[in-house]
Protein backbone atom coordinates (compact mmCIF):
# COMPACT_ATOMS: atom_id res chain seq x y z
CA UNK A 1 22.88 42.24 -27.41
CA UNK A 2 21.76 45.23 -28.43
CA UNK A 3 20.10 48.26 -26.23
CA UNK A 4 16.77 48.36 -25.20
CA UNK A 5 15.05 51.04 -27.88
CA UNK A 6 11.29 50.31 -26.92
CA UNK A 7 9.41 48.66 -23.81
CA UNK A 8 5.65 48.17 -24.13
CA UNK A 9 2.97 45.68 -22.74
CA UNK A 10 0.80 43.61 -25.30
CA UNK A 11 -2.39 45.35 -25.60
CA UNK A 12 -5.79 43.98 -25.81
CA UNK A 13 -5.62 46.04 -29.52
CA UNK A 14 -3.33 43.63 -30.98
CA UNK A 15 -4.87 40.60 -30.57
CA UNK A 16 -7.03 39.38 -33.71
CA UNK A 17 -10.21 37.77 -34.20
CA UNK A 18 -7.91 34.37 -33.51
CA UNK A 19 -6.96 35.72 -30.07
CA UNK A 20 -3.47 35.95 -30.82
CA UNK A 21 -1.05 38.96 -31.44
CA UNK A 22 -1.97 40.32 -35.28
CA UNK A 23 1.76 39.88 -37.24
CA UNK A 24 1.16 43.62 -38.04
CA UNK A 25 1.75 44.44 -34.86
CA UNK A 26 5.28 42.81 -34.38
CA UNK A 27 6.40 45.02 -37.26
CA UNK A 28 4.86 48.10 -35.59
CA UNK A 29 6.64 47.42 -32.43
CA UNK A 30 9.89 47.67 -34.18
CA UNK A 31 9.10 50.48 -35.70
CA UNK A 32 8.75 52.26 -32.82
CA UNK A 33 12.05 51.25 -32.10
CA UNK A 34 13.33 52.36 -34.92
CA UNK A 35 11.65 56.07 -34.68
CA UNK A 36 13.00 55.74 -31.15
CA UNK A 37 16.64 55.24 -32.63
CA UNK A 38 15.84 57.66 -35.47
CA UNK A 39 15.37 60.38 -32.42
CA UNK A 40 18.39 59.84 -30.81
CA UNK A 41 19.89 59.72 -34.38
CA UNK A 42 18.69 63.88 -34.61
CA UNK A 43 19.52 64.76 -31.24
CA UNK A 44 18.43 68.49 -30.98
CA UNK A 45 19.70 69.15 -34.54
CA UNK A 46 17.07 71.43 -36.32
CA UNK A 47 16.49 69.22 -39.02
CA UNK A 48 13.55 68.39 -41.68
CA UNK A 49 15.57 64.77 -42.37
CA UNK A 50 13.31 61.92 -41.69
CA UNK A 51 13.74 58.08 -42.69
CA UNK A 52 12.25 55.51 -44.94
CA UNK A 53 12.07 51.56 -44.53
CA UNK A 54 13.39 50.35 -47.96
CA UNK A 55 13.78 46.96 -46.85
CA UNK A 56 12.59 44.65 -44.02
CA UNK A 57 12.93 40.77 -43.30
CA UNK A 58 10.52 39.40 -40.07
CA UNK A 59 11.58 36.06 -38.25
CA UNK A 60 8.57 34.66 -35.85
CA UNK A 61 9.62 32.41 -33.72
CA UNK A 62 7.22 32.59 -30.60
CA UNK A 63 3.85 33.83 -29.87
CA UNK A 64 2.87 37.10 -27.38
CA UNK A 65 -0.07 36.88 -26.09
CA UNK A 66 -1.90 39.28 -23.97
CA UNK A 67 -0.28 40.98 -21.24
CA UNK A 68 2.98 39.87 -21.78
CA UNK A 69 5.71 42.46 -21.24
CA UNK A 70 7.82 43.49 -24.14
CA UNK A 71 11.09 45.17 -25.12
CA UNK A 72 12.87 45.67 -27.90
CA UNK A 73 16.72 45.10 -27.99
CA UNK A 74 18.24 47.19 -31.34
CA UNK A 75 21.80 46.50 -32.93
CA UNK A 76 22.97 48.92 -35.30
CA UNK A 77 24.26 46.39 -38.75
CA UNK A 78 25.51 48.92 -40.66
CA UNK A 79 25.35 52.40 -42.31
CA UNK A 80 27.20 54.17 -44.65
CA UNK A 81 26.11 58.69 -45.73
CA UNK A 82 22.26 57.77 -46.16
CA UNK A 83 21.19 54.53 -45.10
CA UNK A 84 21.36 52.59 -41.95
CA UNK A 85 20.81 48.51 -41.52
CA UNK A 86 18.83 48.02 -37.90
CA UNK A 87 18.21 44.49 -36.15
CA UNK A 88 15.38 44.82 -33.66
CA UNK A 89 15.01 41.67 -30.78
CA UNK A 90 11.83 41.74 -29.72
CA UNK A 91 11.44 39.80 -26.42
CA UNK A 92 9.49 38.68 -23.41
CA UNK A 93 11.61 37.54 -20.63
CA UNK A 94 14.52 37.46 -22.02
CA UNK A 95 13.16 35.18 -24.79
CA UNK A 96 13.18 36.65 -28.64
CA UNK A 97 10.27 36.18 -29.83
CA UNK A 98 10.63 37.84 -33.21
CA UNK A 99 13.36 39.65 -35.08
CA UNK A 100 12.57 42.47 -37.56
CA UNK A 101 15.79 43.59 -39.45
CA UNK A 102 15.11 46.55 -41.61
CA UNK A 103 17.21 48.75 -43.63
CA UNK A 104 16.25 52.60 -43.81
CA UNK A 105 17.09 55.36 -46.15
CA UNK A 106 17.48 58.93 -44.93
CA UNK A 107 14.93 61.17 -47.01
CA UNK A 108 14.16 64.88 -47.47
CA UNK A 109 10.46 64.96 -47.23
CA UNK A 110 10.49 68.48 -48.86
CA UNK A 111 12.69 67.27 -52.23
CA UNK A 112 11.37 63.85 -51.81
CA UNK A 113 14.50 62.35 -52.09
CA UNK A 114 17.14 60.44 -50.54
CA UNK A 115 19.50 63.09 -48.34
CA UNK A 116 22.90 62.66 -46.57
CA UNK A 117 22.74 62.57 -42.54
CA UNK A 118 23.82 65.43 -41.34
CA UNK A 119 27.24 65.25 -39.84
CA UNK A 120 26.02 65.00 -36.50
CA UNK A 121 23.76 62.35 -37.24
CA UNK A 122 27.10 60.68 -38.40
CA UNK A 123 28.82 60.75 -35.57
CA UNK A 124 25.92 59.58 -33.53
CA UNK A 125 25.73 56.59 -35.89
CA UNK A 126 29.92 56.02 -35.48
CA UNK A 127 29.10 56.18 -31.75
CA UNK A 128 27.02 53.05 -31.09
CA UNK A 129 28.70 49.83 -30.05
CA UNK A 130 28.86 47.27 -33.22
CA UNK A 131 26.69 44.29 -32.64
CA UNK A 132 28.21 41.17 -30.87
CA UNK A 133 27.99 39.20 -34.16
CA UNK A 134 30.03 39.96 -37.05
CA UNK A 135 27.64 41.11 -39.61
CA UNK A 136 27.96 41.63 -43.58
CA UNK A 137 28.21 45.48 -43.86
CA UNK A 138 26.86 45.43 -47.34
CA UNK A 139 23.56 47.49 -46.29
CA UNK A 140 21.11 44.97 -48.09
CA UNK A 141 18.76 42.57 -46.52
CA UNK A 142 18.24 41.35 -49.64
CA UNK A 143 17.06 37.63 -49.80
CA UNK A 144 17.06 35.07 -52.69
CA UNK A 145 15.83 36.83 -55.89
CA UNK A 146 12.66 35.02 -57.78
């Protein structure tokens, strides 16, 4: 169980012309948790570092449907001097109805390349409780190659 990073209530905007929740919009619920976990990440350090998604995997395994309540429960995978593994729950009553796990680079936008977290960043990162599960810390979500 992770910590709630993002609460929200389906809006009429996400449903599609098939009345249900567009998949789009699962992904762009986690990744307002994971700005929301970038931001704590930064803290009040003066900093131009932002982040960019390298990776991301999406499980759906129930439907939202308008109205519904949601929040997002984040576990910190992994993370080494410029990257950091994420595994957002998103769920209505308790139920997870999809998981988005996404690994994230820290970048400089002004070299436009990848940059070190800053030290405080660091120990922000070394401060969060592991996940329940004992993940792989090998900072790839990686699936079969074709």
């Amino acid at each position: 169980m992770g910590w709630v990073s993002w609460s929200g209530v389906v809006d009429q905007s996400w449903i599609d012309e098939l009345d249900h929740v567009n998949f789009l919009e699962y992904q762009r619920v986690a990744d307002h948790a994971s700005l929301a976990v970038w931001k704590q990440l930064k803290g009040t350090l003066d900093s131009k570092l932002e982040f960019v998604m390298l990776e991301t995997y999406v499980r759906y395994r129930q439907e939202l449907r308008l109205g519904m309540a949601v929040d997002v429960e984040t576990q910190l995978v992994a993370y080494d001097d410029k990257r950091f593994q994420l595994l957002h729950d998103i769920k209505c009553d308790d139920d997870t109805v999809c998981t988005v796990e996404t690994l994230n680079l820290c970048f400089d936008p002004i070299s436009r390349r990848a940059a070190k977290f800053a030290p405080e960043m660091i120990q922000a990162l070394g401060s969060i409780p592991p996940p329940a599960f004992a993940p792989e810390t090998k900072l790839t979500i990686a699936r079969k190659q074709r």
